[in-house]
C-alpha atoms as a PDB file:
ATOM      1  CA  UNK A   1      41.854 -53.366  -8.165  1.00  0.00           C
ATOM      2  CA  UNK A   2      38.695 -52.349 -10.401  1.00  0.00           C
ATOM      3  CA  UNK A   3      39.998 -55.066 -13.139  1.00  0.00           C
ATOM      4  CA  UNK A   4      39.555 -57.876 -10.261  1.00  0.00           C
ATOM      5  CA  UNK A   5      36.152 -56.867  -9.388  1.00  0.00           C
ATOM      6  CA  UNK A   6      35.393 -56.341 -12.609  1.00  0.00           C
ATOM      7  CA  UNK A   7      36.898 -59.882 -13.794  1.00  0.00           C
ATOM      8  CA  UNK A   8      34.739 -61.614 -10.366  1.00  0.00           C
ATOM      9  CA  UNK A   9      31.836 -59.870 -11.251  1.00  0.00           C
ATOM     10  CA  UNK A  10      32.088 -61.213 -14.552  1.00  0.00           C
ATOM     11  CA  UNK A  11      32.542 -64.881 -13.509  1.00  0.00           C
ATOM     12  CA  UNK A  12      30.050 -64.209 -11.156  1.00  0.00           C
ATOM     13  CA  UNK A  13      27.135 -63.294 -13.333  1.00  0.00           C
ATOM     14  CA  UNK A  14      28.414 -66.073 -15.943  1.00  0.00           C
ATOM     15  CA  UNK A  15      27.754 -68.528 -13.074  1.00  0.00           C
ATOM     16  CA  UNK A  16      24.473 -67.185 -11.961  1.00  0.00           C
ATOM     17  CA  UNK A  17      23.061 -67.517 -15.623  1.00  0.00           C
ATOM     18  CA  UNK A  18      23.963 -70.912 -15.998  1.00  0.00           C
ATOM     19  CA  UNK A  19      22.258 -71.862 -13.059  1.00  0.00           C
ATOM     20  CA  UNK A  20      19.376 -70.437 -13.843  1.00  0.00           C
ATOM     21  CA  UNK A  21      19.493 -72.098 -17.420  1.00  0.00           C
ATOM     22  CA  UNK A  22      19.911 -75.713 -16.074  1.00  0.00           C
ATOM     23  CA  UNK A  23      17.839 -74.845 -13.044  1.00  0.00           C
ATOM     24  CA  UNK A  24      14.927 -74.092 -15.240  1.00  0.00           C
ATOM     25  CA  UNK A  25      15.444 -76.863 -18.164  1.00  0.00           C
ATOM     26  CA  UNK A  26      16.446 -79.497 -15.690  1.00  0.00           C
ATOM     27  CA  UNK A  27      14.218 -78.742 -12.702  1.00  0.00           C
ATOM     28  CA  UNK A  28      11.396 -76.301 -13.197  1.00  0.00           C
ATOM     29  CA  UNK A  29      10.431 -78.006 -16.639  1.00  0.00           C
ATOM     30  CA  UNK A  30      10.459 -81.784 -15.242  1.00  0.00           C
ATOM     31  CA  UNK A  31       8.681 -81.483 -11.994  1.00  0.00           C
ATOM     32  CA  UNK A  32       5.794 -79.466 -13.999  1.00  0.00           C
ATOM     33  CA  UNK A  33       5.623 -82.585 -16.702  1.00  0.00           C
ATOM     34  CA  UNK A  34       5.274 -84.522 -13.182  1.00  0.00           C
ATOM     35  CA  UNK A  35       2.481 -82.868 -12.280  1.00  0.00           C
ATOM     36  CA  UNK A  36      -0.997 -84.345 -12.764  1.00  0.00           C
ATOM     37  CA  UNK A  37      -2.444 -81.014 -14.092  1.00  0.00           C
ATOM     38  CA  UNK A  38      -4.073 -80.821 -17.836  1.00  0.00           C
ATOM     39  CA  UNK A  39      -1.679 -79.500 -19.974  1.00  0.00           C
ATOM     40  CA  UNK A  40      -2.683 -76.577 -20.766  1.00  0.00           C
ATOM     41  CA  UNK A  41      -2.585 -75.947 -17.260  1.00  0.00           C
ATOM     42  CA  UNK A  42       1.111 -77.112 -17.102  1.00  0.00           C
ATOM     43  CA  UNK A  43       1.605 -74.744 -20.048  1.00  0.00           C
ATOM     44  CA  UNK A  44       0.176 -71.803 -18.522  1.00  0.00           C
ATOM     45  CA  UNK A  45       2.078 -72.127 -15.291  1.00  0.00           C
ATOM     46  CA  UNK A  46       5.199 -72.452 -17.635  1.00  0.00           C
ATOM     47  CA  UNK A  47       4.555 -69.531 -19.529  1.00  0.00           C
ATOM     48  CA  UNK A  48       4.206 -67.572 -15.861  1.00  0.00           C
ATOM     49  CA  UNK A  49       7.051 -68.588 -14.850  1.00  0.00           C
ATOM     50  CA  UNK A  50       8.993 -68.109 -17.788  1.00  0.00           C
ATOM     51  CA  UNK A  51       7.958 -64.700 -17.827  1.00  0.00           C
ATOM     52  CA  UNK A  52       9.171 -64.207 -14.532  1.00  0.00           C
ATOM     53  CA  UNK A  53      12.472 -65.485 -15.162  1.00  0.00           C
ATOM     54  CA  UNK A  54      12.539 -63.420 -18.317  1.00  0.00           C
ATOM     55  CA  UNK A  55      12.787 -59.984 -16.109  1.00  0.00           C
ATOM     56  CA  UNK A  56      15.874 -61.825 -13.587  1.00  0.00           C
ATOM     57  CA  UNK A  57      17.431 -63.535 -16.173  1.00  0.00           C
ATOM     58  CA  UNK A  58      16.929 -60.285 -18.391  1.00  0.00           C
ATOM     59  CA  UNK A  59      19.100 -58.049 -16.241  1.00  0.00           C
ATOM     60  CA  UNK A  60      21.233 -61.468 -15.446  1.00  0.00           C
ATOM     61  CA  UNK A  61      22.002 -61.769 -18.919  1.00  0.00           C
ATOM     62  CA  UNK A  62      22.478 -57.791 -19.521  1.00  0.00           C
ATOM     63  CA  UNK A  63      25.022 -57.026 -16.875  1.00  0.00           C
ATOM     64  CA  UNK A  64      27.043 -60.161 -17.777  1.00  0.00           C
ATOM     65  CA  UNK A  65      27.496 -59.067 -21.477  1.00  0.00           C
ATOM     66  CA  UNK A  66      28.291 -55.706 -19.659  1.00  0.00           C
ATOM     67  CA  UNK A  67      31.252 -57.138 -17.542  1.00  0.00           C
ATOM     68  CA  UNK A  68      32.377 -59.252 -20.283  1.00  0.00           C
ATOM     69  CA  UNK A  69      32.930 -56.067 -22.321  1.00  0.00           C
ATOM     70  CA  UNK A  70      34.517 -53.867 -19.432  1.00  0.00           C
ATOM     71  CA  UNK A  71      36.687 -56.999 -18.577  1.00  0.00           C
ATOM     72  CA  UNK A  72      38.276 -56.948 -22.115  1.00  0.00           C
ATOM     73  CA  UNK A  73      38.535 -52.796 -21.673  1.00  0.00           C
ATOM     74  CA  UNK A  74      40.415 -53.183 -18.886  1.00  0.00           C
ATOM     75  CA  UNK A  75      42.445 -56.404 -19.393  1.00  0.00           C
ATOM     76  CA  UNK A  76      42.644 -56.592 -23.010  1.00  0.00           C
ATOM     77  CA  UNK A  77      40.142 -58.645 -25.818  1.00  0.00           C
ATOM     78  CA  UNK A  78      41.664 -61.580 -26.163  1.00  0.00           C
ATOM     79  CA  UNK A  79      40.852 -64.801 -28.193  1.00  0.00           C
ATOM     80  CA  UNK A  80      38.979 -66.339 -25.483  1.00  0.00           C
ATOM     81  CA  UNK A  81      37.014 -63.053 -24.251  1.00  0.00           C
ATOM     82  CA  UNK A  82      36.163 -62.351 -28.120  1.00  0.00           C
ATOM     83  CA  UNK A  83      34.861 -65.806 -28.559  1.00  0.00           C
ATOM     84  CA  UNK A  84      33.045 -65.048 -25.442  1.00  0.00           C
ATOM     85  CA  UNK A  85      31.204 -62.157 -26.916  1.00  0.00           C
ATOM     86  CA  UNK A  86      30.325 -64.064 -29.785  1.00  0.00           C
ATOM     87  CA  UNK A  87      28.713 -66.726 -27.985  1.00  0.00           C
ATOM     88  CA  UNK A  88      26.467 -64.138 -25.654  1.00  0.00           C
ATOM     89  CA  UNK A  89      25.709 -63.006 -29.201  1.00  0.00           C
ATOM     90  CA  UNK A  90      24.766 -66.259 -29.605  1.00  0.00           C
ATOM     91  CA  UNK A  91      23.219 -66.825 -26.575  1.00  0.00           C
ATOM     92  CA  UNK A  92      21.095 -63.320 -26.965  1.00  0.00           C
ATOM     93  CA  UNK A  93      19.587 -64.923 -30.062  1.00  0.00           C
ATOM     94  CA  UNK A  94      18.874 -68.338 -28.551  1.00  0.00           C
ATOM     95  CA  UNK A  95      16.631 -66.500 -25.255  1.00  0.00           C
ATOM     96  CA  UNK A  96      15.076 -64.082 -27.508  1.00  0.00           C
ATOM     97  CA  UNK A  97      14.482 -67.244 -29.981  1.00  0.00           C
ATOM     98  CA  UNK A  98      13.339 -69.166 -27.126  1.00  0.00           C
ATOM     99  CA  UNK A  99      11.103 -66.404 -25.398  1.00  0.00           C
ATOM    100  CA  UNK A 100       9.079 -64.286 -27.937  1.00  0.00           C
ATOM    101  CA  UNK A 101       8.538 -67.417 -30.407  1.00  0.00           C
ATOM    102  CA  UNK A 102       8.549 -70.816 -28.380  1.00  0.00           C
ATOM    103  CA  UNK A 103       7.096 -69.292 -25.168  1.00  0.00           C
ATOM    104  CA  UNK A 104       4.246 -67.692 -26.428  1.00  0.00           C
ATOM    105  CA  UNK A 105       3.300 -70.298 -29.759  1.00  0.00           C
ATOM    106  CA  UNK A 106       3.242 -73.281 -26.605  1.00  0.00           C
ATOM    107  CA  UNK A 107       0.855 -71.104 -24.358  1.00  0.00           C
ATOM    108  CA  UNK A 108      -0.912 -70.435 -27.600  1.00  0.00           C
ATOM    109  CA  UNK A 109      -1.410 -73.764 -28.512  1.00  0.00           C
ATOM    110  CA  UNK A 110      -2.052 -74.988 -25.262  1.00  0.00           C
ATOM    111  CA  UNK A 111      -5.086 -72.823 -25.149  1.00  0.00           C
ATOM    112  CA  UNK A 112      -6.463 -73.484 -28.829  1.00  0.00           C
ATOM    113  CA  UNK A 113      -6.287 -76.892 -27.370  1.00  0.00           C
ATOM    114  CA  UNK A 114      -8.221 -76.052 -24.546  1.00  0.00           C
ATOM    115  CA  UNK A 115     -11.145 -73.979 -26.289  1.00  0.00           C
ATOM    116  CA  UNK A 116     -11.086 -76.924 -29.342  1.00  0.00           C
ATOM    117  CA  UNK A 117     -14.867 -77.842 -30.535  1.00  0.00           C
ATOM    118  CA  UNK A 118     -13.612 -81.626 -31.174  1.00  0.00           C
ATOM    119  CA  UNK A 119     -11.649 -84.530 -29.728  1.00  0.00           C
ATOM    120  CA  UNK A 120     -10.046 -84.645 -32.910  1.00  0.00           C
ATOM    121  CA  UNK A 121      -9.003 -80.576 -33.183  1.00  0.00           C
ATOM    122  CA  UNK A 122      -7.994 -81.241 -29.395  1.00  0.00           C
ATOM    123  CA  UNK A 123      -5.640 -84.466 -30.496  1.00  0.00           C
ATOM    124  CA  UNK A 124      -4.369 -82.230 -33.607  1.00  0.00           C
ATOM    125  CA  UNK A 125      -3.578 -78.794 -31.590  1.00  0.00           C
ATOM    126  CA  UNK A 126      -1.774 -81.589 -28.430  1.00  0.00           C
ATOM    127  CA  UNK A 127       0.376 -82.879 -31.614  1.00  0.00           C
ATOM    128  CA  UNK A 128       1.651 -79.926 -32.902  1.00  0.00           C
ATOM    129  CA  UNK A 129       2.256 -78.118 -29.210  1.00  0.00           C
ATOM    130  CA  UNK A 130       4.604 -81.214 -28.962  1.00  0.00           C
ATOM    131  CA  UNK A 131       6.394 -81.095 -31.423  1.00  0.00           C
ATOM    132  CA  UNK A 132       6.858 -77.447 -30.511  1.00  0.00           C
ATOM    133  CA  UNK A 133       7.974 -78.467 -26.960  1.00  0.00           C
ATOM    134  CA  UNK A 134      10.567 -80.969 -28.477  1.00  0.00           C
ATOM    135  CA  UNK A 135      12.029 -78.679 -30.742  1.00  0.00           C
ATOM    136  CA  UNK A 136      12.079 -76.038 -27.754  1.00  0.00           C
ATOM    137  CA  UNK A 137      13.500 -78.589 -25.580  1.00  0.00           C
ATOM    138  CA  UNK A 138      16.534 -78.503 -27.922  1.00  0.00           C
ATOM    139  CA  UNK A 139      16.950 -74.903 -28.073  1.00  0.00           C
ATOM    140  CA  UNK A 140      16.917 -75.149 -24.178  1.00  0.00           C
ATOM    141  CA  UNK A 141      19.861 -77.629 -24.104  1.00  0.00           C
ATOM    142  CA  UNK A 142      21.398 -75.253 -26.795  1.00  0.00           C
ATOM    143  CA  UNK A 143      21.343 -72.598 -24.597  1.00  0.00           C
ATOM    144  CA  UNK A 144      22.785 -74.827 -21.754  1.00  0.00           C
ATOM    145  CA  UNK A 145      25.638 -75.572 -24.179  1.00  0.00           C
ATOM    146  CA  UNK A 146      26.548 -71.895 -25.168  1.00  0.00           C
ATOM    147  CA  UNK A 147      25.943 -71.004 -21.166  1.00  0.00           C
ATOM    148  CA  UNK A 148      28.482 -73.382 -20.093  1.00  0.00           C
ATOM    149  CA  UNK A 149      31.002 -72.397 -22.678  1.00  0.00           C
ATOM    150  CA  UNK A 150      30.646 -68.884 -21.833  1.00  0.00           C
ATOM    151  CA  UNK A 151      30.731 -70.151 -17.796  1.00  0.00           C
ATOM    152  CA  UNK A 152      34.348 -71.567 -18.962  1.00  0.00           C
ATOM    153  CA  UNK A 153      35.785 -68.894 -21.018  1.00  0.00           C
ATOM    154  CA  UNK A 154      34.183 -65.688 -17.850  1.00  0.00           C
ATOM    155  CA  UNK A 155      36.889 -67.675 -15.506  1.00  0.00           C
ATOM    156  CA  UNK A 156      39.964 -68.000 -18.080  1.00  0.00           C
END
């Protein structure tokens, strides 16, 4: 009985991750680019929310490398649940990657960009907070990637 709930709980929390992944790469991220704010504006109420969904998707991320372990203590590590752990491994690098580094050089930036003296420091800071975004952009869908191949292997 405790190996089912800990095996649903498992699945569970795998699926509530990647929802929140896609949720916030492909929602939350293109209805603030729609918005007709400045961008450093947009950035700032990014960097809010990200920080926000840091602390949920924290604990999110915690317990589900938690049942992932005390699934393969009480039903055996097998291929699929060890790949598993390595791609939470994986995935562990890619938020912390994407949170301490992209979050806060982009709010950065977007405020240097805001306080500039010139037009042309303004244009230089906008170009290289965009190619920050782009590159974060990929580690997003990177993390999407990982997410829904450890969605697929918590249900196996």
């Amino acid at each position: 009985m405790l190996s089912v709930i800990v095996d649903t709980m498992h699945a569970v929390l795998a699926g509530v991750w990647l929802g929140g992944v896609v949720f916030t790469t492909a929602v939350v991220s293109p209805a603030l680019r729609a918005m007709k704010w400045k961008e450093h504006e947009r950035v700032s109420v990014r960097a809010k929310i990200g920080k926000q969904y840091a602390r949920v998707g924290g604990i999110n991320l915690a317990l589900l490398v938690i049942f992932a372990v005390l699934d393969g203590l009480l039903t055996g590590f097998g291929t699929a649940l060890y790949v598993e752990c390595l791609l939470l491994a994986i995935l562990l690098g890619l938020v912390v990657v994407h949170g301490a580094y992209f979050g806060r050089r982009l709010a950065g930036l977007a405020e240097a960009e805001r306080r500039a003296g010139s037009e042309d420091e303004a244009r230089a800071r906008a170009e290289r907070r965009r190619k920050l975004q782009r590159l974060s952009l990929r580690v997003s869908q990177a993390d999407i990637v990982v997410s829904l191949a450890v969605a697929s292997l918590a249900v196996v």
